[in-house]
C-alpha atoms as a PDB file:
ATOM      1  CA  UNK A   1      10.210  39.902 -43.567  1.00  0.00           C
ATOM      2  CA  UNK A   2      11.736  40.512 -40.417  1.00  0.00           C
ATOM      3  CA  UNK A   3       8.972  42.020 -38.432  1.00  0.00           C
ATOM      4  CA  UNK A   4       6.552  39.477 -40.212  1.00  0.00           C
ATOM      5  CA  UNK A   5       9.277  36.597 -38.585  1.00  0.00           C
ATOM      6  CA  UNK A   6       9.367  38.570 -34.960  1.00  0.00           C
ATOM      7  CA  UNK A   7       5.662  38.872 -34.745  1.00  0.00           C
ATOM      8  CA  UNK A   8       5.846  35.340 -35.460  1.00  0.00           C
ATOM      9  CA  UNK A   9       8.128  34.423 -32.405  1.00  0.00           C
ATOM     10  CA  UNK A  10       5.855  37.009 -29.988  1.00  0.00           C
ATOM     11  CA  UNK A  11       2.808  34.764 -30.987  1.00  0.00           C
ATOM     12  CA  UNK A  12       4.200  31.645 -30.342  1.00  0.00           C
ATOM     13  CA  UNK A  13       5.769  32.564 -27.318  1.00  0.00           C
ATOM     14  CA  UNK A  14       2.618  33.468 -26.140  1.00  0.00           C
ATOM     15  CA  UNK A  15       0.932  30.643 -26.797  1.00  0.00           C
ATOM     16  CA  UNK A  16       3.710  28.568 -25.589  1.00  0.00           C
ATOM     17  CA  UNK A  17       3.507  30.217 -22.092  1.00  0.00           C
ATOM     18  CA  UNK A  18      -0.487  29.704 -22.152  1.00  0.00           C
ATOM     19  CA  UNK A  19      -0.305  25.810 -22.527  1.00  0.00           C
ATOM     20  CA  UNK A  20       3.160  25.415 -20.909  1.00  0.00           C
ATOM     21  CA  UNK A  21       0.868  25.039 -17.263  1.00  0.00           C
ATOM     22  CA  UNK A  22      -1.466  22.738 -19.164  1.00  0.00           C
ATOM     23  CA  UNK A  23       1.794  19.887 -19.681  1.00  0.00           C
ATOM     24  CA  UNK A  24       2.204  17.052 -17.435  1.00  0.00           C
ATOM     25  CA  UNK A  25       4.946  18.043 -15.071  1.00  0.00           C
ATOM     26  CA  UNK A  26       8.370  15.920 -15.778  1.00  0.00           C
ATOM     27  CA  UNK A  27       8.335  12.900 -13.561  1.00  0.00           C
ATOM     28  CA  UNK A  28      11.567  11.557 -12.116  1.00  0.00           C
ATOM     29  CA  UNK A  29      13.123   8.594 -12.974  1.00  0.00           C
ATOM     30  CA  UNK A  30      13.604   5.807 -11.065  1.00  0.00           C
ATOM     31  CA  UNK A  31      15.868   3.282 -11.055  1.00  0.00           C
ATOM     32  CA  UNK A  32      15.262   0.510  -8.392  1.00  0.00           C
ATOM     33  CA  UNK A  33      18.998  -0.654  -8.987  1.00  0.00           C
ATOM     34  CA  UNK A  34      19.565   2.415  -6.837  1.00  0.00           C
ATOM     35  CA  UNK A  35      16.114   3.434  -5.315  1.00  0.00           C
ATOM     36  CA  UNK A  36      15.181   1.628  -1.842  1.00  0.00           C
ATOM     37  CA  UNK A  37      11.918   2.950  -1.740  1.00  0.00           C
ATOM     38  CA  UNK A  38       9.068   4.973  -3.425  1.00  0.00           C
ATOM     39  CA  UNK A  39       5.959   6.994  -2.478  1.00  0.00           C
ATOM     40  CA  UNK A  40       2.940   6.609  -4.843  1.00  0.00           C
ATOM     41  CA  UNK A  41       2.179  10.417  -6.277  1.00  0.00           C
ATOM     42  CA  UNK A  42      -1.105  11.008  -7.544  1.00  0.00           C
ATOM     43  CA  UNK A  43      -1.040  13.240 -10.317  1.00  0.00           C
ATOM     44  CA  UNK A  44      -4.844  14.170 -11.532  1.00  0.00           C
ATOM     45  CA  UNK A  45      -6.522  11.411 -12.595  1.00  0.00           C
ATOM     46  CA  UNK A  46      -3.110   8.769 -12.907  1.00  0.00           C
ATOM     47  CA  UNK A  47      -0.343   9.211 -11.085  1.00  0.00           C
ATOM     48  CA  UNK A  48       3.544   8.072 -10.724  1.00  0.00           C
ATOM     49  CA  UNK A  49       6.318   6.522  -7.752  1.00  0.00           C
ATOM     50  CA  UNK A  50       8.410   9.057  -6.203  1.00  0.00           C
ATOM     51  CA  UNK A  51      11.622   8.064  -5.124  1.00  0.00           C
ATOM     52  CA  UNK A  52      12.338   8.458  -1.919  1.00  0.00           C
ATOM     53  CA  UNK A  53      15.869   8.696  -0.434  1.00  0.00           C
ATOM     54  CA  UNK A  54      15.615   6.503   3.121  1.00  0.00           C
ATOM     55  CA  UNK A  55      18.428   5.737   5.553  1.00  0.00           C
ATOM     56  CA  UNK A  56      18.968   2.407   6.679  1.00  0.00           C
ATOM     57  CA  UNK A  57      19.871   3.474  10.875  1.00  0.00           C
ATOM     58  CA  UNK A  58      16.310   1.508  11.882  1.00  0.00           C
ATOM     59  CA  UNK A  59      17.284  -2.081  12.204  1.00  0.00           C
ATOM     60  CA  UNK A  60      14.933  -5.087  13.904  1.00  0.00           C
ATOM     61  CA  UNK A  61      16.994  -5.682  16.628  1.00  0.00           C
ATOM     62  CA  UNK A  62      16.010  -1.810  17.564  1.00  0.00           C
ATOM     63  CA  UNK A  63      12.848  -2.418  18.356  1.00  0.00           C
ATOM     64  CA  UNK A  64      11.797  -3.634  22.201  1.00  0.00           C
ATOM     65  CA  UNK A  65       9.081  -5.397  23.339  1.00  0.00           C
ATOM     66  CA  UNK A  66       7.570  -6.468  19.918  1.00  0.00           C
ATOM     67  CA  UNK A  67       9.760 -10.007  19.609  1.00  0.00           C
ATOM     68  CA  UNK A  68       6.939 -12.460  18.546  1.00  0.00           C
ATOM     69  CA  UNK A  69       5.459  -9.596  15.927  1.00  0.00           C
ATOM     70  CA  UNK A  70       9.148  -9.187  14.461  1.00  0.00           C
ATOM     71  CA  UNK A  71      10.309 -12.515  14.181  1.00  0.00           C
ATOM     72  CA  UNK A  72       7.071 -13.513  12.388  1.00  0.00           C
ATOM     73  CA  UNK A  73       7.142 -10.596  10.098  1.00  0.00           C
ATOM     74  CA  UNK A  74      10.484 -10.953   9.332  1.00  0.00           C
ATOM     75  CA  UNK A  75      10.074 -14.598   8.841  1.00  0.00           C
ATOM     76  CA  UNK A  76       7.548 -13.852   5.976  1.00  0.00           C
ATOM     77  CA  UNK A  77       9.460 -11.277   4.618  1.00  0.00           C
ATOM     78  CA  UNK A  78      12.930 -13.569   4.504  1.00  0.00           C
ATOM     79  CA  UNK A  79      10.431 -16.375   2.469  1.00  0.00           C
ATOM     80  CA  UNK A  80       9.254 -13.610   0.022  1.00  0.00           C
ATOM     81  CA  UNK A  81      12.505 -12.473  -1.276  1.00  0.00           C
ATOM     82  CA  UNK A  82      13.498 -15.876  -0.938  1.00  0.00           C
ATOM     83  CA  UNK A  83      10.371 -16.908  -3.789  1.00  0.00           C
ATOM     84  CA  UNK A  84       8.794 -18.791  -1.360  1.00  0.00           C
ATOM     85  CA  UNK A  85       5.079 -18.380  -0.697  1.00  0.00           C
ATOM     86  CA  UNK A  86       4.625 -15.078   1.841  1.00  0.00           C
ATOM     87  CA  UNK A  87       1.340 -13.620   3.178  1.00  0.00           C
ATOM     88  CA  UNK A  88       0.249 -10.088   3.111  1.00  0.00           C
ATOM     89  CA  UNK A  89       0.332  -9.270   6.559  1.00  0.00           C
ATOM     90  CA  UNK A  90      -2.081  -6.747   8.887  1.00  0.00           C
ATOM     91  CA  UNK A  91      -0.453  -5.085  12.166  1.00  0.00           C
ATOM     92  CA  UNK A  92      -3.241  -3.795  14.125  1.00  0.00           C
ATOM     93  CA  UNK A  93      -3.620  -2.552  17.356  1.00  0.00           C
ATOM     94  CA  UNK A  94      -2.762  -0.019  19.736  1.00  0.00           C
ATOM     95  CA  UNK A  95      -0.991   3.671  18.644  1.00  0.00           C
ATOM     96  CA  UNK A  96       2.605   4.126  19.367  1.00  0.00           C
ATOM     97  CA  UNK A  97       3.215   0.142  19.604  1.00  0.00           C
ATOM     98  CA  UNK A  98       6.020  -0.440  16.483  1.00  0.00           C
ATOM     99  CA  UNK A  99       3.811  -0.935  14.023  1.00  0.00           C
ATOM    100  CA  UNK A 100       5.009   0.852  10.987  1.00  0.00           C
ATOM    101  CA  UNK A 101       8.204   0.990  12.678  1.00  0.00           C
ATOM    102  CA  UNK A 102       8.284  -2.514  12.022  1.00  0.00           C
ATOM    103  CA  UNK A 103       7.489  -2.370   8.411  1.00  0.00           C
ATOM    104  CA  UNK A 104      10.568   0.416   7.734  1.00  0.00           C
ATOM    105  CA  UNK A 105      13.525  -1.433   9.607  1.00  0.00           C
ATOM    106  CA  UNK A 106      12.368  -4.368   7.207  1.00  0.00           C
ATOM    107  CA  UNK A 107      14.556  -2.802   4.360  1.00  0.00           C
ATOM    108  CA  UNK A 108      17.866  -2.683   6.290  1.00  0.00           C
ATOM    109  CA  UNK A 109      17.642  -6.128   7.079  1.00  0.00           C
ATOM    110  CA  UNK A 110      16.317  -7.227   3.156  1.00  0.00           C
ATOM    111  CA  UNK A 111      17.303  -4.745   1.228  1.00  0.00           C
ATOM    112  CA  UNK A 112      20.123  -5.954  -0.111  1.00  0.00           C
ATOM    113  CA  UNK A 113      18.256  -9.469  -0.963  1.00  0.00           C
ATOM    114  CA  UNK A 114      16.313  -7.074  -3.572  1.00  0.00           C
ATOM    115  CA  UNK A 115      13.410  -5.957  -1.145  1.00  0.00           C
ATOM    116  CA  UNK A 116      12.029  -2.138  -2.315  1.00  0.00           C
ATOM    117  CA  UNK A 117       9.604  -0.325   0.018  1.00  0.00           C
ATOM    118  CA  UNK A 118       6.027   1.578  -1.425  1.00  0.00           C
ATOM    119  CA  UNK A 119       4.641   3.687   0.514  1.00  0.00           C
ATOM    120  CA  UNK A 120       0.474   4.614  -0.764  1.00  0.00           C
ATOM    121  CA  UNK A 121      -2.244   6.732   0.984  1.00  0.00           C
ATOM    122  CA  UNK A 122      -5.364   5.049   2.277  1.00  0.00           C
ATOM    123  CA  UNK A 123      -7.040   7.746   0.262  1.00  0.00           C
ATOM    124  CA  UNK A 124      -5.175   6.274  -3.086  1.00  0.00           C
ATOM    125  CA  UNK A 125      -6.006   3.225  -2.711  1.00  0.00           C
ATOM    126  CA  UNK A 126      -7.799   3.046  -6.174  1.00  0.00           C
ATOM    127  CA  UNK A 127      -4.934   3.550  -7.753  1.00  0.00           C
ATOM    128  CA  UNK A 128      -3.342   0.230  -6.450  1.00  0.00           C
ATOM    129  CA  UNK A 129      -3.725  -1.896 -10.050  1.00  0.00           C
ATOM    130  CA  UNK A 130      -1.876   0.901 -11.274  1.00  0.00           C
ATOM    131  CA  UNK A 131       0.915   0.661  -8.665  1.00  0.00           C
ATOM    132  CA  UNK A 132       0.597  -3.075  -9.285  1.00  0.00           C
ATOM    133  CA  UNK A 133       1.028  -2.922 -12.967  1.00  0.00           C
ATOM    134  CA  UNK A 134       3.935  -0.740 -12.537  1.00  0.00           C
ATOM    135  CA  UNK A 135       6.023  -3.380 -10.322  1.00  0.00           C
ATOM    136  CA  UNK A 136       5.050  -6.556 -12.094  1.00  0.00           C
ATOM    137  CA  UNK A 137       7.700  -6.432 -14.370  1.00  0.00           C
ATOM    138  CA  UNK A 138      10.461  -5.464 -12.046  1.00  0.00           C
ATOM    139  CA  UNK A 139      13.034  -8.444 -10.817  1.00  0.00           C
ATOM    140  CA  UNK A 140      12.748  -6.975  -7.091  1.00  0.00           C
ATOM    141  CA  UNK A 141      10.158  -7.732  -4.836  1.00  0.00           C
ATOM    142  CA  UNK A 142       7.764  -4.592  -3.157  1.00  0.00           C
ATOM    143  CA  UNK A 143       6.070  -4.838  -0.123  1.00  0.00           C
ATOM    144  CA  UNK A 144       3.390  -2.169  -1.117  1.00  0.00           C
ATOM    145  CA  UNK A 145       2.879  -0.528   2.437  1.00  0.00           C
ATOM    146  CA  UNK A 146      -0.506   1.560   3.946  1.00  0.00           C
ATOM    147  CA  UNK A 147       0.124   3.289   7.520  1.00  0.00           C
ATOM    148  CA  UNK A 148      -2.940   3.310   9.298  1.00  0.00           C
ATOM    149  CA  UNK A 149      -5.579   2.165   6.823  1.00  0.00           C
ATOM    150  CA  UNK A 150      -9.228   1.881   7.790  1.00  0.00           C
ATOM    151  CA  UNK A 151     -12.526   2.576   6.180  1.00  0.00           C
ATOM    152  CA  UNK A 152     -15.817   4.476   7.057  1.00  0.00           C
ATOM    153  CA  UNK A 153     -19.292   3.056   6.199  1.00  0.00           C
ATOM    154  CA  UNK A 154     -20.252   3.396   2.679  1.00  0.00           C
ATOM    155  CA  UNK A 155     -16.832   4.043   1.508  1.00  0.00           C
ATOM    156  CA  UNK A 156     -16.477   1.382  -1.534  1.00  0.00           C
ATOM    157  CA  UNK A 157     -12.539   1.515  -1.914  1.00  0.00           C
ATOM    158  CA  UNK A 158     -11.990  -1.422   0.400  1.00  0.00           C
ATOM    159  CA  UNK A 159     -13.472  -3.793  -2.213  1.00  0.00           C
ATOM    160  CA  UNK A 160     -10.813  -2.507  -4.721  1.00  0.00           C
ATOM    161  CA  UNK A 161      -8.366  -3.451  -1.947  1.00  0.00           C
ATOM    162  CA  UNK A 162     -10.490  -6.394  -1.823  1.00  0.00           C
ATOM    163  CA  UNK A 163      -9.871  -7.510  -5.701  1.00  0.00           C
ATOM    164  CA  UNK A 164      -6.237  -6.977  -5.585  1.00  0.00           C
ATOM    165  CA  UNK A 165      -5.368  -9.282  -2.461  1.00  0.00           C
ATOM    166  CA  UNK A 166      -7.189 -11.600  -3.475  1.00  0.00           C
ATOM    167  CA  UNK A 167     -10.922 -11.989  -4.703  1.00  0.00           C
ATOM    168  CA  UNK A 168     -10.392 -11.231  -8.560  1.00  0.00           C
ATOM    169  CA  UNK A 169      -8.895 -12.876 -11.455  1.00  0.00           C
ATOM    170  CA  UNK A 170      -6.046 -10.078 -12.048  1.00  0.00           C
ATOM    171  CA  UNK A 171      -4.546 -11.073  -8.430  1.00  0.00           C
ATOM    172  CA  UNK A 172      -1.259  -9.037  -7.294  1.00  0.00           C
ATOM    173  CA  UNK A 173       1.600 -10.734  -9.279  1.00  0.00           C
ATOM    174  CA  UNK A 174       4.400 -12.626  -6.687  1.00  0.00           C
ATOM    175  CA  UNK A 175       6.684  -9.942  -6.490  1.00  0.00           C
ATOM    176  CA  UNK A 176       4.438  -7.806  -4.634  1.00  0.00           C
ATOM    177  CA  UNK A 177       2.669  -7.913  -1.318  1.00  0.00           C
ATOM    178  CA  UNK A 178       0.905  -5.529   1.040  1.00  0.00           C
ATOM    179  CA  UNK A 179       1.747  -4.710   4.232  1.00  0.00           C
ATOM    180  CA  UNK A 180      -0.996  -2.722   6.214  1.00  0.00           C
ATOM    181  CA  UNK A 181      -1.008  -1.070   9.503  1.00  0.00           C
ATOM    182  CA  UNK A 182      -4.682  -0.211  11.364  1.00  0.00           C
ATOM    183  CA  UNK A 183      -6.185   0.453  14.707  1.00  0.00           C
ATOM    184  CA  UNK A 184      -8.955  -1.467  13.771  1.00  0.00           C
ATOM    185  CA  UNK A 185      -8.898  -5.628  13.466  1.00  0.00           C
ATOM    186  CA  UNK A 186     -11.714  -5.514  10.754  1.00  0.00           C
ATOM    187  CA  UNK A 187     -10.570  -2.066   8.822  1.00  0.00           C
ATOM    188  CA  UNK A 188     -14.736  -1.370   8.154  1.00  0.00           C
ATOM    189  CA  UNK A 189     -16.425  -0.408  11.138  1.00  0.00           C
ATOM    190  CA  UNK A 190     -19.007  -2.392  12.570  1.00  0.00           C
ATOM    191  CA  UNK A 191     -22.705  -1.007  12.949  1.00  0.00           C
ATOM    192  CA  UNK A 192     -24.948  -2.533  15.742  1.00  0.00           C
ATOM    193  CA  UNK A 193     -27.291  -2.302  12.699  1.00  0.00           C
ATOM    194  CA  UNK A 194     -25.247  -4.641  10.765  1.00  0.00           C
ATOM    195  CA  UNK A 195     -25.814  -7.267  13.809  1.00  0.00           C
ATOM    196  CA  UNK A 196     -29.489  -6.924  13.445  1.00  0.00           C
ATOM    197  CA  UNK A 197     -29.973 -10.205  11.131  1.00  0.00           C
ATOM    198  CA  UNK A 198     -27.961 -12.667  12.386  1.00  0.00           C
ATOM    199  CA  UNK A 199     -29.743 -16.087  12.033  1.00  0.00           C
ATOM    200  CA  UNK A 200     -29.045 -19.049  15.132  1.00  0.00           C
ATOM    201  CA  UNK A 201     -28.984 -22.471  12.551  1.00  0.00           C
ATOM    202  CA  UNK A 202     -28.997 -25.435  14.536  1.00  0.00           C
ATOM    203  CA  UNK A 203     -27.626 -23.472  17.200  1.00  0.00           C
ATOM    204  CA  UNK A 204     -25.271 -21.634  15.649  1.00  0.00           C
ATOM    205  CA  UNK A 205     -24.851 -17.948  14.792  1.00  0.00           C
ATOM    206  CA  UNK A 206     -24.645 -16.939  10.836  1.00  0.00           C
ATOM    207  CA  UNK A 207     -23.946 -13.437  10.369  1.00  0.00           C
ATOM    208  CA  UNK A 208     -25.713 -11.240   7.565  1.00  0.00           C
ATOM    209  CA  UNK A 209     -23.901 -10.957   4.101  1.00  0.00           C
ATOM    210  CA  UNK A 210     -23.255  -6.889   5.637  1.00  0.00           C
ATOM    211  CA  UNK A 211     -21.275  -8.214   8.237  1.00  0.00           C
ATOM    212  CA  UNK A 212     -19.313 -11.078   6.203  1.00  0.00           C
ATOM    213  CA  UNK A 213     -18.713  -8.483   3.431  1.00  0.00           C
ATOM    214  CA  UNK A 214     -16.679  -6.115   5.934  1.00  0.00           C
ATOM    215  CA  UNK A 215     -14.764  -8.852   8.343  1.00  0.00           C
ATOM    216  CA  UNK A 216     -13.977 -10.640   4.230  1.00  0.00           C
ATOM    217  CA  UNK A 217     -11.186  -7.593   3.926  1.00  0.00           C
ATOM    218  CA  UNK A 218      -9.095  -8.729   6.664  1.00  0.00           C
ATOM    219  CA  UNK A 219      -9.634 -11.988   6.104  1.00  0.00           C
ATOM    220  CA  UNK A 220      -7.337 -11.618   2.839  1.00  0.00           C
ATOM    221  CA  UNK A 221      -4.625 -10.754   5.002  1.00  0.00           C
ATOM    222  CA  UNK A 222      -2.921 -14.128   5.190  1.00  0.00           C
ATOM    223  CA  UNK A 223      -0.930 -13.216   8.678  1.00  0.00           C
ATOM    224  CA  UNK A 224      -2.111 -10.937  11.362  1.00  0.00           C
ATOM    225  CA  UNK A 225      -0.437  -9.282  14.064  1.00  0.00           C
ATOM    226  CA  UNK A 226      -1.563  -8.010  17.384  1.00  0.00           C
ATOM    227  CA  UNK A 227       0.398  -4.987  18.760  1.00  0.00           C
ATOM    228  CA  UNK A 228      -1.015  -3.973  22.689  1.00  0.00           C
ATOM    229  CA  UNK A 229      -0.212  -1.650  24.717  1.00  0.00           C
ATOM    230  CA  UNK A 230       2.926  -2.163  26.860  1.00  0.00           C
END
């Protein structure tokens, strides 16, 4: 009976070990009472929020030569944790400017009014209902934030961006807006192909539906903000 119950154990430790790599790793908990902010970790085909552990030594007043762009983005911010209507918000422009600087010394100045920080890849950007879905429910309010999001031609995940800002019926819920940073004031590049169609209507230019379908992206970002070189 004994070797019968040891060649047991030796079996099922070996299968144990075989499908131990095929288990979803253990995901951290997180606990926005205590979490400031949180990277979005894709993980196959789903994925989770990371918490992140951030220091609070980046403050507005820091940053030089970027007045008019922080005041207005703070402004917004202030209104969203406030419950007041806010706008997702674009920076664009030049490299090296403030840009996502900006968009980090936001939580030392909100934080403690409940704002949380997100931070998601441009290349997971399909995953943003997810992320979405995840914060809905939460009392805090999440500026979901992409650093230096743009698109090539024929890449379709814009229009996913698309649905959540603005252009579906599941729209992000009002504890949640997105703050973007790009080089690029229109995010989809612009082919002189694309300008190939425009019509002149009683003398006025109408771009092709290619054209309106690309420059439509930023347009869902309620507030923009030009960042040039100094």
């Amino acid at each position: 009976m004994d070797a019968e119950l040891k060649a047991f154990l030796q079996r099922a430790e070996a299968l144990l070990s075989r499908v131990e790599p095929l288990l979803p790793a253990q995901r951290p908990v997180l606990d926005w009472t205590q979490s400031l902010a949180a990277r979005w970790v894709r993980d196959g085909r789903t994925g989770y929020l990371l918490p992140l552990k951030v220091e609070l030594d980046l403050r507005l007043d820091d940053l030089i030569g970027i007045d008019r762009q922080r005041d207005l983005l703070s402004a917004n911010t202030r209104q969203f944790v406030s419950g007041l209507p806010a706008n997702h918000v674009l920076l664009w422009g030049s490299r090296g400017t403030g840009k996502s600087s900006l968009i980090r010394a936001l939580l030392a100045e909100h934080s403690v009014a409940g704002l949380r920080l997100i931070e998601i890849e441009r290349d997971h950007l399909a995953d943003l209902p997810r992320v979405v879905e995840l914060l809905a429910e939460q009392p805090q309010c999440f500026v979901v934030f992409c650093d230096d999001l743009s698109f090539e031609a024929g890449e379709g995940d814009y229009r996913v961006l698309k649905s959540v800002l603005d252009g579906s019926l599941e729209r992000a819920p009002e504890n949640v807006l997105l703050y973007a940073t790009s080089n690029r004031r229109h995010l989809v590049p612009e082919r002189q192909s694309d300008n190939d169609n425009w019509q002149m209507v009683d003398g006025e230019l109408h771009p092709n539906e290619a054209v309106e379908d690309k420059i439509a992206l930023s347009d869902r970002f309620g507030l923009w903000l030009s960042f040039y070189p100094f």
